[in-house]
Protein backbone atom coordinates (compact mmCIF):
# COMPACT_ATOMS: atom_id res chain seq x y z
CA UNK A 1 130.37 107.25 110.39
CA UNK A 2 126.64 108.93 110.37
CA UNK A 3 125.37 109.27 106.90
CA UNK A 4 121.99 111.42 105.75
CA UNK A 5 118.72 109.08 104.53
CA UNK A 6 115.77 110.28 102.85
CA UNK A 7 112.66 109.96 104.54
CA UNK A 8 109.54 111.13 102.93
CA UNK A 9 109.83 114.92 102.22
CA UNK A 10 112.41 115.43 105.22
CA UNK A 11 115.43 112.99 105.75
CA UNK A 12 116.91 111.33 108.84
CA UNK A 13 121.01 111.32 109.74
CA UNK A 14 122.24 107.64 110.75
CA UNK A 15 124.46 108.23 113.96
CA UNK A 16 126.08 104.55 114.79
CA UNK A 17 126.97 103.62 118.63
CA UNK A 18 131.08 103.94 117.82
CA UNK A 19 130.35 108.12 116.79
CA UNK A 20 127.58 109.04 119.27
CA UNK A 21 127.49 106.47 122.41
CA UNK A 22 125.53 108.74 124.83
CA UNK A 23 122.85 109.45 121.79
CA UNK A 24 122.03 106.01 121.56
CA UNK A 25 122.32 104.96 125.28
CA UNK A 26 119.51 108.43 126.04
CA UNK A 27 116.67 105.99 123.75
CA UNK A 28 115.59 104.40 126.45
CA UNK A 29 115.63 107.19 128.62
CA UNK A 30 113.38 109.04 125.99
CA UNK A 31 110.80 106.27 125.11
CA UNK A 32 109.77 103.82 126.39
CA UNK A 33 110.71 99.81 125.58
CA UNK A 34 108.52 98.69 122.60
CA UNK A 35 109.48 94.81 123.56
CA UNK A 36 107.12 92.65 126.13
CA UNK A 37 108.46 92.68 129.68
CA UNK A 38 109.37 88.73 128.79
CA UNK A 39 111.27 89.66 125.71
CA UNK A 40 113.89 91.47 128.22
CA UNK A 41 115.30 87.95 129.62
CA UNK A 42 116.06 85.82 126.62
CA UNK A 43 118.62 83.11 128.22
CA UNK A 44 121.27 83.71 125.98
CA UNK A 45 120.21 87.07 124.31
CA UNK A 46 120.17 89.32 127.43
CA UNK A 47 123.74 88.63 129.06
CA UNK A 48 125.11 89.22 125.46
CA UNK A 49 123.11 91.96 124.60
CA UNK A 50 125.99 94.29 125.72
CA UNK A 51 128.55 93.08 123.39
CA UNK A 52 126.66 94.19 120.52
CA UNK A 53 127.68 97.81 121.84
CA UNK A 54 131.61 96.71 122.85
CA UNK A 55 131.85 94.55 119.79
CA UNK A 56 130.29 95.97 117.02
CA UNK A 57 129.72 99.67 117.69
CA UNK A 58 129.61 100.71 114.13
CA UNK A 59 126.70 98.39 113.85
CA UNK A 60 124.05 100.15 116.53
CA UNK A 61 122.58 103.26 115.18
CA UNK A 62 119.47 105.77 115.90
CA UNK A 63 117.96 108.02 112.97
CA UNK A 64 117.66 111.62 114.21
CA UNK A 65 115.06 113.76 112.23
CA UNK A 66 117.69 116.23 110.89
CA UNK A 67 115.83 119.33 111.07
CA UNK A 68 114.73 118.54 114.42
CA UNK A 69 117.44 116.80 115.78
CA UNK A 70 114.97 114.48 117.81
CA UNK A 71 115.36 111.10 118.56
CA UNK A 72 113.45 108.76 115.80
CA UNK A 73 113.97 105.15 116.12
CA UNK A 74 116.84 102.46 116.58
CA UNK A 75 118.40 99.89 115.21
CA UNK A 76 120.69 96.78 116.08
CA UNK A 77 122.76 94.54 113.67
CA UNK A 78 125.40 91.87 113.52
CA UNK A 79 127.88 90.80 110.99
CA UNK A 80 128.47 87.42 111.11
CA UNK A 81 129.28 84.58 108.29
CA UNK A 82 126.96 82.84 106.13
CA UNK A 83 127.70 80.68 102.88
CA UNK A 84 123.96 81.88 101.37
CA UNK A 85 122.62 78.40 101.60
CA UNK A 86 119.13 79.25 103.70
CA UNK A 87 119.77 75.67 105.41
CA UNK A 88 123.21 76.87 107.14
CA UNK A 89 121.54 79.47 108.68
CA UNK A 90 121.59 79.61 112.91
CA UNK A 91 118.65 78.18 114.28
CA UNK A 92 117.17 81.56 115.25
CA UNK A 93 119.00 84.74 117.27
CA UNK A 94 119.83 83.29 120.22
CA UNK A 95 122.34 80.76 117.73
CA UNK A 96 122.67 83.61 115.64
CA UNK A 97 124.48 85.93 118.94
CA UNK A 98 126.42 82.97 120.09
CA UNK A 99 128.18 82.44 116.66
CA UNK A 100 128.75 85.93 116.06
CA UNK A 101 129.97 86.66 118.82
CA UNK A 102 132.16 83.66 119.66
CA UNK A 103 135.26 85.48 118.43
CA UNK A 104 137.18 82.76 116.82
CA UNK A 105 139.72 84.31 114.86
CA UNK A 106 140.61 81.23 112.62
CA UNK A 107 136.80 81.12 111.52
CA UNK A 108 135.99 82.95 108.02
CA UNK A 109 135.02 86.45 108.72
CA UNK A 110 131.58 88.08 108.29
CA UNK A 111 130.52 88.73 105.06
CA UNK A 112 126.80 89.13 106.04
CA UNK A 113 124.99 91.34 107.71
CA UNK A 114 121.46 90.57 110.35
CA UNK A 115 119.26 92.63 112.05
CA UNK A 116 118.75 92.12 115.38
CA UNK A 117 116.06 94.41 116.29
CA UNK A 118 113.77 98.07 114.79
CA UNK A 119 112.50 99.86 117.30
CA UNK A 120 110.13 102.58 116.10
CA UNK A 121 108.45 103.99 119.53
CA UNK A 122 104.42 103.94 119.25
CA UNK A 123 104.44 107.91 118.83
CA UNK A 124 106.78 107.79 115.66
CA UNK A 125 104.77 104.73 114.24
CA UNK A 126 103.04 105.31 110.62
CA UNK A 127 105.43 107.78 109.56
CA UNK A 128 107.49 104.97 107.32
CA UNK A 129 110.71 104.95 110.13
CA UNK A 130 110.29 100.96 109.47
CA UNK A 131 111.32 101.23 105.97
CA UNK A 132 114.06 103.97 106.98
CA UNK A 133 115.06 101.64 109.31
CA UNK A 134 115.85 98.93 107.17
CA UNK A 135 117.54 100.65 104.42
CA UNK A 136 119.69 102.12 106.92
CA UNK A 137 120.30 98.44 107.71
CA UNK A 138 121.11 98.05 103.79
CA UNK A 139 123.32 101.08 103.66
CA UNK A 140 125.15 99.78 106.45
CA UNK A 141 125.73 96.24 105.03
CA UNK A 142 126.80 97.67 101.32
CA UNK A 143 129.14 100.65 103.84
CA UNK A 144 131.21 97.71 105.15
CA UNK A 145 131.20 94.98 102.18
CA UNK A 146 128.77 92.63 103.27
CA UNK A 147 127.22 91.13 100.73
CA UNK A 148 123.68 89.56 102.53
CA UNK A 149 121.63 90.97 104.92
CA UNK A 150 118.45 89.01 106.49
CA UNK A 151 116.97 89.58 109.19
CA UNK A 152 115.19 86.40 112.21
CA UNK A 153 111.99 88.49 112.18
CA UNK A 154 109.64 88.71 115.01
CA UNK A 155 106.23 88.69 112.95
CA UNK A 156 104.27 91.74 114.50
CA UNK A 157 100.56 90.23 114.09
CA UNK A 158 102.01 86.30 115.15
CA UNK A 159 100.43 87.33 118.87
CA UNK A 160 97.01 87.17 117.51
CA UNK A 161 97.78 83.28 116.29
CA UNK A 162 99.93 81.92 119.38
CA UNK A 163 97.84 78.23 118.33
CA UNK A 164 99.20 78.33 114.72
CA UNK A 165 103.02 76.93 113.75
CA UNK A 166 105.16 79.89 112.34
CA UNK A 167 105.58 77.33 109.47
CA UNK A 168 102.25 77.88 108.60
CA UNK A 169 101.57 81.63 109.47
CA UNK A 170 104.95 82.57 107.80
CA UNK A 171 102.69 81.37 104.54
CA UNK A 172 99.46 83.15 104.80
CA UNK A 173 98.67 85.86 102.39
CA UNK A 174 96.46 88.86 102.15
CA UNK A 175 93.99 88.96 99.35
CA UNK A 176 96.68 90.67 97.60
CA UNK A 177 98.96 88.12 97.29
CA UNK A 178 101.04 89.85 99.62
CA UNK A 179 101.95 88.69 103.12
CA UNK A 180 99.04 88.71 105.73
CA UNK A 181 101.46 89.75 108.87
CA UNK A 182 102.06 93.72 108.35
CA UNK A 183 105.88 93.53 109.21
CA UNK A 184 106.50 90.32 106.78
CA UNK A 185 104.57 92.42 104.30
CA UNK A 186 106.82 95.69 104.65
CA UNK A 187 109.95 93.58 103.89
CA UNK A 188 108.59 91.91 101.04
CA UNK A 189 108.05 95.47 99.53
CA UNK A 190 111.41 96.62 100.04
CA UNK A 191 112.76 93.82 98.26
CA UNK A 192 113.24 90.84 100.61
CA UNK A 193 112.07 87.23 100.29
CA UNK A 194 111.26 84.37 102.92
CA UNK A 195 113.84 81.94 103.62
CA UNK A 196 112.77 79.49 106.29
CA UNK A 197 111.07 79.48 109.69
CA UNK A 198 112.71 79.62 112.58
CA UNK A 199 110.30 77.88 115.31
CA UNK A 200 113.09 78.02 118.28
CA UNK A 201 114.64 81.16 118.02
CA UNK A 202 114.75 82.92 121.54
CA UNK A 203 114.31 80.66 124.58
CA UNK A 204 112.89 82.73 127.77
CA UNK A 205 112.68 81.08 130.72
CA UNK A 206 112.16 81.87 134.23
CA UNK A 207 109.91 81.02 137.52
CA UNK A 208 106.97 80.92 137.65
CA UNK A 209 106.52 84.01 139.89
CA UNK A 210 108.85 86.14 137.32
CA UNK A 211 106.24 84.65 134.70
CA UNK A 212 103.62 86.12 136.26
CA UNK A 213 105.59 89.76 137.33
CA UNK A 214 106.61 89.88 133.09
CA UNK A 215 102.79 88.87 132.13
CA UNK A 216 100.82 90.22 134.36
CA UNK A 217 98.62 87.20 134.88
CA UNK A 218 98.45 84.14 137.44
CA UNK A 219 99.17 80.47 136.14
CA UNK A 220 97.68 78.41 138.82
CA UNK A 221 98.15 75.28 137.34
CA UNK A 222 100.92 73.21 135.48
CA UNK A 223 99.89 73.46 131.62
CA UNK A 224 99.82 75.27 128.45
CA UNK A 225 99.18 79.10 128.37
CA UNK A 226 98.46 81.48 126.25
CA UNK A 227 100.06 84.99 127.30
CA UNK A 228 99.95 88.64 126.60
CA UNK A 229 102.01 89.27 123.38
CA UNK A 230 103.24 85.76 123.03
CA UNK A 231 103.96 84.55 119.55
CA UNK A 232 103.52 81.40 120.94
CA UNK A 233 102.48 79.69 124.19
CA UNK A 234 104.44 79.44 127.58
CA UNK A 235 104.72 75.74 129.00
CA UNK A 236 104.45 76.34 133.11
CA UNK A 237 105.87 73.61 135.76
CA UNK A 238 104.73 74.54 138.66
CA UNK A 239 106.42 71.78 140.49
CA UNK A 240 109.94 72.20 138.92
CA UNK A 241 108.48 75.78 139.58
CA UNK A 242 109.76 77.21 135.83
CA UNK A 243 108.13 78.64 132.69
CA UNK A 244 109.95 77.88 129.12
CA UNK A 245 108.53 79.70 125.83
CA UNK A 246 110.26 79.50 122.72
CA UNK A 247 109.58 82.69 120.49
CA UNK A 248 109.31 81.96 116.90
CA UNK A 249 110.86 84.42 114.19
CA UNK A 250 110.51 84.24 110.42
CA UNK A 251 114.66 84.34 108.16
CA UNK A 252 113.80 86.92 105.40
CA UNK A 253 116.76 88.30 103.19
CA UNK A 254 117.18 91.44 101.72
CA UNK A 255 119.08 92.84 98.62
CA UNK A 256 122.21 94.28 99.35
CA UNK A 257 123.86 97.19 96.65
CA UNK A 258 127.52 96.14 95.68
CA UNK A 259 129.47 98.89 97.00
CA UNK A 260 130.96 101.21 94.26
């Protein structure tokens, strides 16, 4: 069920998939996609994208500025089963998706919650819906007894560093003491801490002409690229004619309230 947050001086109502289903299917009519063309066409996390929706319905939500009633930002989770131990965590989302949603009904049920994506559209950025976003994400978790939540987070300044191993970027600080990559840094001040890398998280592959169509730029050559956006680099073939990237993501976990 939709539930009221507070954000800043005004607050935003929760409205999950299961209550509202043409609300949150009208976001991307509304704004548009804050992902790279490439992060569309994940091997194994676009054909299962949809189940989120059939699946877990109570688990996809948009905030609505209540006193508006406009459109704010989204959010996508997953409950799914995890012991606590940071080493039994899935390799990254795509092993995250394909456990989740493998539907074995003698396996233990879900007692933690991920996030799978925040989407805060560039006109709503700066205005702290990241933060709503993620204690939405918290509310959620303690709403349905699920005692973890972490998130396989896409680091939001990693594009800069494509070169450097999200082993060692996941590490860097500000002079603060405080995370150097902006969305790292957010999490760490609502609470959450770094668990492990995850340097194979979302495979992408495609040809090399659908490379170039999601890019915007030519690979000429068999090699090593660099791309637009790319947390990491895109290995080209041009004689098997395919592209493979692997995007990196960064395990943080957040504190969950026990639910009263």
């Amino acid at each position: 069920m939709s539930f009221l947050l507070k954000w800043g001086e005004e607050s935003v109502r929760v409205i999950p998939h299961s209550e509202e289903p043409d609300l949150t299917s009208r976001f991307d009519q509304v704004f548009p996609s804050v992902w790279p063309e490439f992060n569309k066409h994940g091997d194994v996390l676009e054909p299962l994208w949809g189940r989120l929706y059939e699946d877990h319905p109570d688990f996809q939500f948009v905030l609505v500025n209540d006193r508006t009633n406009s459109l704010m930002a989204r959010g996508n989770t997953l409950p799914f089963h995890w012991d606590g131990d940071p080493g039994h965590l899935p390799e990254g989302i795509d092993a995250l998706v394909q456990q989740a949603l493998a539907g074995d009904p003698s396996g233990p049920a879900p007692n933690a919650l991920s996030a799978m994506a925040a989407e805060v559209p560039p006109e709503n950025r700066s205005r702290g819906l990241g933060t709503a976003l993620l204690r939405a994400m918290s509310a959620l978790a303690t709403a349905h007894r699920l005692n973890r939540l972490v998130a396989p987070l896409r680091p939001t300044r990693k594009f800069r560093y494509p070169l450097t191993p999200i082993e060692q970027y996941m590490h860097w600080k500000a002079d603060d003491g405080l995370p150097f990559d902006p969305w790292m840094r957010l999490h760490v001040l609502l609470g959450a801490k770094i668990l492990r890398p995850a340097p194979r998280s979302l495979q992408i592959s495609g040809t090399v002409a659908e490379w170039e169509a999601w890019t915007g730029m030519p690979f000429p050559a068999t090699g090593t690229y660099v791309i637009p956006d790319g947390l990491a680099t895109l290995e080209i073939d041009r004689l098997r004619d395919i592209g493979c990237y692997w995007e990196p993501n960064v395990w943080m976990q957040h504190p969950v309230e026990p639910r009263s």
